[in-house]
N, C-alpha and C. Protein backbone atom coordinates (compact mmCIF):
# COMPACT_ATOMS: atom_id res chain seq x y z
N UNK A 1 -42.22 23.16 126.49
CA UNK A 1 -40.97 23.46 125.84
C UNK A 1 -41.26 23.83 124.39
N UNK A 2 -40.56 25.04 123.89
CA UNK A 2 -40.76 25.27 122.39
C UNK A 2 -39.18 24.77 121.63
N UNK A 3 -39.57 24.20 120.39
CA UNK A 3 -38.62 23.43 120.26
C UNK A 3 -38.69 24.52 118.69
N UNK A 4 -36.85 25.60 117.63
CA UNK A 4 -36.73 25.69 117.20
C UNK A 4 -37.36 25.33 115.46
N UNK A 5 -37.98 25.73 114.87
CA UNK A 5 -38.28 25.25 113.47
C UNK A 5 -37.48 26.04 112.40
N UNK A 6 -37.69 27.69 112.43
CA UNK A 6 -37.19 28.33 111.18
C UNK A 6 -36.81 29.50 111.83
N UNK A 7 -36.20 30.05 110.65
CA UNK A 7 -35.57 31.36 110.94
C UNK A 7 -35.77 31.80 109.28
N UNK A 8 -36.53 33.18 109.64
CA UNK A 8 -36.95 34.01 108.35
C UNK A 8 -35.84 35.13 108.09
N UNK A 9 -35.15 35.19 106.70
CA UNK A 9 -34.47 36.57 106.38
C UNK A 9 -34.40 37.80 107.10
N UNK A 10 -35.62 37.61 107.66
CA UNK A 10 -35.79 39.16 108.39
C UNK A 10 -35.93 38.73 110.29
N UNK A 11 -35.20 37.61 110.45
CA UNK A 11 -35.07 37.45 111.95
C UNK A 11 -36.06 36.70 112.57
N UNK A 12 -37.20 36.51 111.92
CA UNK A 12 -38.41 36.05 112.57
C UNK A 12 -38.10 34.99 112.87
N UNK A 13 -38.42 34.16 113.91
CA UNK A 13 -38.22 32.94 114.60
C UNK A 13 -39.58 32.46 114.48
N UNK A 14 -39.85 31.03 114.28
CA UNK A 14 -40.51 30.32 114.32
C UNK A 14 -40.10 28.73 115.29
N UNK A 15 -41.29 29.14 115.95
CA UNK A 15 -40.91 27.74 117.28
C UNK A 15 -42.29 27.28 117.40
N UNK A 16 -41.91 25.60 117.73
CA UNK A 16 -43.32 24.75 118.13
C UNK A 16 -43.06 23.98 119.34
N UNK A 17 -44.33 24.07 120.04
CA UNK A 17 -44.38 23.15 121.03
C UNK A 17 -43.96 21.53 121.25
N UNK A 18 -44.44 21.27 121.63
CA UNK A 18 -44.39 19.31 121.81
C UNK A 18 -46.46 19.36 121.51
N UNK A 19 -46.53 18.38 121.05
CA UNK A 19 -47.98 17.82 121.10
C UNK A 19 -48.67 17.73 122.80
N UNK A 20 -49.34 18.34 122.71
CA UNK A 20 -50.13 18.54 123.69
C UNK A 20 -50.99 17.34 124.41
N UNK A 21 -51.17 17.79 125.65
CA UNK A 21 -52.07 16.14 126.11
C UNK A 21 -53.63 16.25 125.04
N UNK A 22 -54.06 17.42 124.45
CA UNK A 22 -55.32 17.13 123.71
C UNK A 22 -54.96 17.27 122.60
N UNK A 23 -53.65 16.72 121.63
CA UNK A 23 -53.38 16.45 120.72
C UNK A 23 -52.67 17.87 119.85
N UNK A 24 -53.33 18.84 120.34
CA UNK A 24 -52.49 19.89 119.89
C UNK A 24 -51.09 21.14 119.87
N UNK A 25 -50.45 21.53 119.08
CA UNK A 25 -49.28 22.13 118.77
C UNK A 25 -49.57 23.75 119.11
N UNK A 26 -48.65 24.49 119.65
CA UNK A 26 -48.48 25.61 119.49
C UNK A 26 -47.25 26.03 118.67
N UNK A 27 -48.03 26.89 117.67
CA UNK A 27 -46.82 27.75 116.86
C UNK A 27 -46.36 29.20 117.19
N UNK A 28 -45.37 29.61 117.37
CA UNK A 28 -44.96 30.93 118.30
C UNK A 28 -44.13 31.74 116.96
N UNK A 29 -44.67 32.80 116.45
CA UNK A 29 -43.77 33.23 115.44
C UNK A 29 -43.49 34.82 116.59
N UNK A 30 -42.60 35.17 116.04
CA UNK A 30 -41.81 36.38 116.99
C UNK A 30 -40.78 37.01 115.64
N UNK A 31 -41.03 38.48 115.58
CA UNK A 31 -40.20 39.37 114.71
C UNK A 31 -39.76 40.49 115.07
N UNK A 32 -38.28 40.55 115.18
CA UNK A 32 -38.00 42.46 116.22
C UNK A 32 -38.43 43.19 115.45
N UNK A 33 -39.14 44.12 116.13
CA UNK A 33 -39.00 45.58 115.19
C UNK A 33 -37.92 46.52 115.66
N UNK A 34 -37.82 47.86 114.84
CA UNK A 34 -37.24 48.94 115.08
C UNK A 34 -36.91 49.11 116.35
N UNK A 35 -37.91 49.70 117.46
CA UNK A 35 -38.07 49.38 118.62
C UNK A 35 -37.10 49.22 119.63
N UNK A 36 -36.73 48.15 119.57
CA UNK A 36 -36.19 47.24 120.34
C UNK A 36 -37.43 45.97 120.85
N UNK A 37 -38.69 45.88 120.45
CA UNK A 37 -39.82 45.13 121.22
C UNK A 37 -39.65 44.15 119.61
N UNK A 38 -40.93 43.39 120.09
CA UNK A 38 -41.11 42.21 118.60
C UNK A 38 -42.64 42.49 118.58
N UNK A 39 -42.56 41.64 117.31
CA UNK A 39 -44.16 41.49 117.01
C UNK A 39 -44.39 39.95 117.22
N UNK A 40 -45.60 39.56 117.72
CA UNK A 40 -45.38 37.87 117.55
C UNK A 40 -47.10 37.67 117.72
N UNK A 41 -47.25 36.10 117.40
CA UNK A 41 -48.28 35.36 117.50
C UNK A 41 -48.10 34.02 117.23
N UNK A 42 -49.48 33.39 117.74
CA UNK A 42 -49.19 32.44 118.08
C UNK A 42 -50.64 32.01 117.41
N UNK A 43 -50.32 30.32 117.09
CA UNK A 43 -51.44 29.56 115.77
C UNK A 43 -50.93 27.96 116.83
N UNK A 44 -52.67 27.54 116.67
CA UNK A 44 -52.76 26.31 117.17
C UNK A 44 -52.92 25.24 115.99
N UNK A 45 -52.21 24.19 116.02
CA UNK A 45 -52.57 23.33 115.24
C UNK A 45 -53.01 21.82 115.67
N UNK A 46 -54.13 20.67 114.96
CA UNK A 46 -54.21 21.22 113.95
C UNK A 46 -55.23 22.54 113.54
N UNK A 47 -55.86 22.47 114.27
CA UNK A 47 -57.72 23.68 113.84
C UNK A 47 -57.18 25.14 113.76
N UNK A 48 -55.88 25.42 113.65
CA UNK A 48 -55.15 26.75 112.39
C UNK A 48 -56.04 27.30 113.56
N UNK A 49 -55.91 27.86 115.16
CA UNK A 49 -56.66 29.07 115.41
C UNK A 49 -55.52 29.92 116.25
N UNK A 50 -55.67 31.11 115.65
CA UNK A 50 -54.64 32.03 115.75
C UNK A 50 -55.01 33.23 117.07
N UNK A 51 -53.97 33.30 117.71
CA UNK A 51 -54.33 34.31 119.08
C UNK A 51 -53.41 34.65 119.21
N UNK A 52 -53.37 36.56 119.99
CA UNK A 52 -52.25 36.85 120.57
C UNK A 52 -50.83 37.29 119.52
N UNK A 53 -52.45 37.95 118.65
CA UNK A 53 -51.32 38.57 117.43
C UNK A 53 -50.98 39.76 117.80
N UNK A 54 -49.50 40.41 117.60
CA UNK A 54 -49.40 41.45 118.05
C UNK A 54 -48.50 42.41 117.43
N UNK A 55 -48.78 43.24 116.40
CA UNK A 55 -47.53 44.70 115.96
C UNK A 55 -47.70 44.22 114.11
N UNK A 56 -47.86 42.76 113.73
CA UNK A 56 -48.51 42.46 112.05
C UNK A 56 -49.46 43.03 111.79
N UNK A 57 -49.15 43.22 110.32
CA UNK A 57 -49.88 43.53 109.68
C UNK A 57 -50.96 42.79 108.95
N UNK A 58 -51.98 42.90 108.16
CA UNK A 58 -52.56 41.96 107.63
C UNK A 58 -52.56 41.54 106.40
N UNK A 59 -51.36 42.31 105.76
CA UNK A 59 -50.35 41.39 104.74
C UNK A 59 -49.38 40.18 105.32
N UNK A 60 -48.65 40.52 106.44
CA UNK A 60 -48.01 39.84 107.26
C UNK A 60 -48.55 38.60 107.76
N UNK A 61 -50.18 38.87 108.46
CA UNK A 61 -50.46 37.38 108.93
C UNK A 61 -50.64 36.70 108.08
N UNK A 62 -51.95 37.29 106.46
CA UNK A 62 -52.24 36.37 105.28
C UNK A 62 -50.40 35.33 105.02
N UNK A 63 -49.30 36.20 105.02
CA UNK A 63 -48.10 35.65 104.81
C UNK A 63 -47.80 34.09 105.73
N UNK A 64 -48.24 34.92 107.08
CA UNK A 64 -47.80 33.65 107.95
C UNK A 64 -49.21 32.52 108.17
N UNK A 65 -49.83 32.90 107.73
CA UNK A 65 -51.29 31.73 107.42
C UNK A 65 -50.89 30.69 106.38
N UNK A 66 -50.40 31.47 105.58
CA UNK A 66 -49.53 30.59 104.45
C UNK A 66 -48.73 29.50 104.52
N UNK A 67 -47.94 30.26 105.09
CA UNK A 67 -46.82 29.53 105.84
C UNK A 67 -46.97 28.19 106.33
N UNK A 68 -47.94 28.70 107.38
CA UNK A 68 -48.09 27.50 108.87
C UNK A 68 -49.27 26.71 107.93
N UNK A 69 -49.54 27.23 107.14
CA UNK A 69 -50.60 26.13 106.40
C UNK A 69 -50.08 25.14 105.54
N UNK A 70 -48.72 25.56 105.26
CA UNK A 70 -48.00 24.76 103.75
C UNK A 70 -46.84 23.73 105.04
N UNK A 71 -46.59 24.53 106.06
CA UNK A 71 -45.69 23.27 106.76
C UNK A 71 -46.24 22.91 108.17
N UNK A 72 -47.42 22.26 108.47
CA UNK A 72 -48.20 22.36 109.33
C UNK A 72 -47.88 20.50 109.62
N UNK A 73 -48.09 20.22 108.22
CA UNK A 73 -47.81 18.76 108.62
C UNK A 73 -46.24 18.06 109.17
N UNK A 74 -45.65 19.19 108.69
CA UNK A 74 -43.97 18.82 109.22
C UNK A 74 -43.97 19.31 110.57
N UNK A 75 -44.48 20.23 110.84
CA UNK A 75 -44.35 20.80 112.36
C UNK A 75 -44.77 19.93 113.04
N UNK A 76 -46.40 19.18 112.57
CA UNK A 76 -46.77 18.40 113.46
C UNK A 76 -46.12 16.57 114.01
N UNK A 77 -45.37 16.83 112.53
CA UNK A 77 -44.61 15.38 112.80
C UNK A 77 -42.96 15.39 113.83
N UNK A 78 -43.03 16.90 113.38
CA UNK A 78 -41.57 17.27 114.46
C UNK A 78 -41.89 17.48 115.64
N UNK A 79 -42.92 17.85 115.96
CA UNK A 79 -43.66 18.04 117.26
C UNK A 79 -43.80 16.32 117.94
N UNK A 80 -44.55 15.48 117.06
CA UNK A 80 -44.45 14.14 117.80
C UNK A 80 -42.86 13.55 117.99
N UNK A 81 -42.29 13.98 117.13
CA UNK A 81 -40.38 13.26 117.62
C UNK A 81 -39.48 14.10 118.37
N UNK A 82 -39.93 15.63 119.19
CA UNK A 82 -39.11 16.29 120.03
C UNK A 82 -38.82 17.22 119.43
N UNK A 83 -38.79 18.07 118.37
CA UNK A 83 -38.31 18.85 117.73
C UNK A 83 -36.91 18.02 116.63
N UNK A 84 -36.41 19.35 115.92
CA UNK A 84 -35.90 19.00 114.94
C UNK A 84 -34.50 18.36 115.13
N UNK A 85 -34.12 18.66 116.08
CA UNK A 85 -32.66 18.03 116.80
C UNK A 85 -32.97 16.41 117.69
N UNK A 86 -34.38 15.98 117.78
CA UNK A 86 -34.13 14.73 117.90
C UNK A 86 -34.88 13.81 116.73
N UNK A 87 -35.84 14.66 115.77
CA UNK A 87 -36.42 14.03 114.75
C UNK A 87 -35.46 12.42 114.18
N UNK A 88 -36.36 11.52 113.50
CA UNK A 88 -35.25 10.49 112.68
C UNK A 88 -35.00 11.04 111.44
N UNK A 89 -34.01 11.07 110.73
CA UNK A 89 -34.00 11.12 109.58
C UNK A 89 -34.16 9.89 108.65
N UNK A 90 -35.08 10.26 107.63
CA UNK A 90 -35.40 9.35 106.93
C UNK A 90 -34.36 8.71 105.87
């Protein structure tokens, strides 16, 4: 199950898995283009390894490396409580 995280100005969705039986997260970013198709990829956490990039640029990923690097630890703690709709609030 991918459970909602963000939504970027420009439509991009960002979704994470549940923690995995070997401890790790999948991050799924997805952006429409023109098209009608998207661009998307996907980043494992924690060991940041990225696959299955597709239509970014490499201004775009440095962007989303960023990203998933600065909220990696929230993903991963939303990932252990179900996503963000069953998280506790502190």
């Amino acid at each position: 199950m991918m459970y909602p995280y963000m939504t970027l100005n420009d439509d991009t969705e960002i979704t994470h898995s549940e923690i995995k039986d070997d401890g790790r997260v999948k991050v799924y970013i997805e952006t429409p283009d023109e098209n009608g198709g998207f661009h998307s990829a996907s980043c494992w956490l924690p060991d940041y390894s990225w696959e299955d990039v597709k239509g970014y640029t490499d201004a775009e990923m440095h962007y989303f490396r960023q990203l998933i690097r600065n909220n990696a630890h929230v993903i991963m703690q939303l990932a252990a409580e179900g996503g963000v709709l069953n998280a506790a609030i502190a």
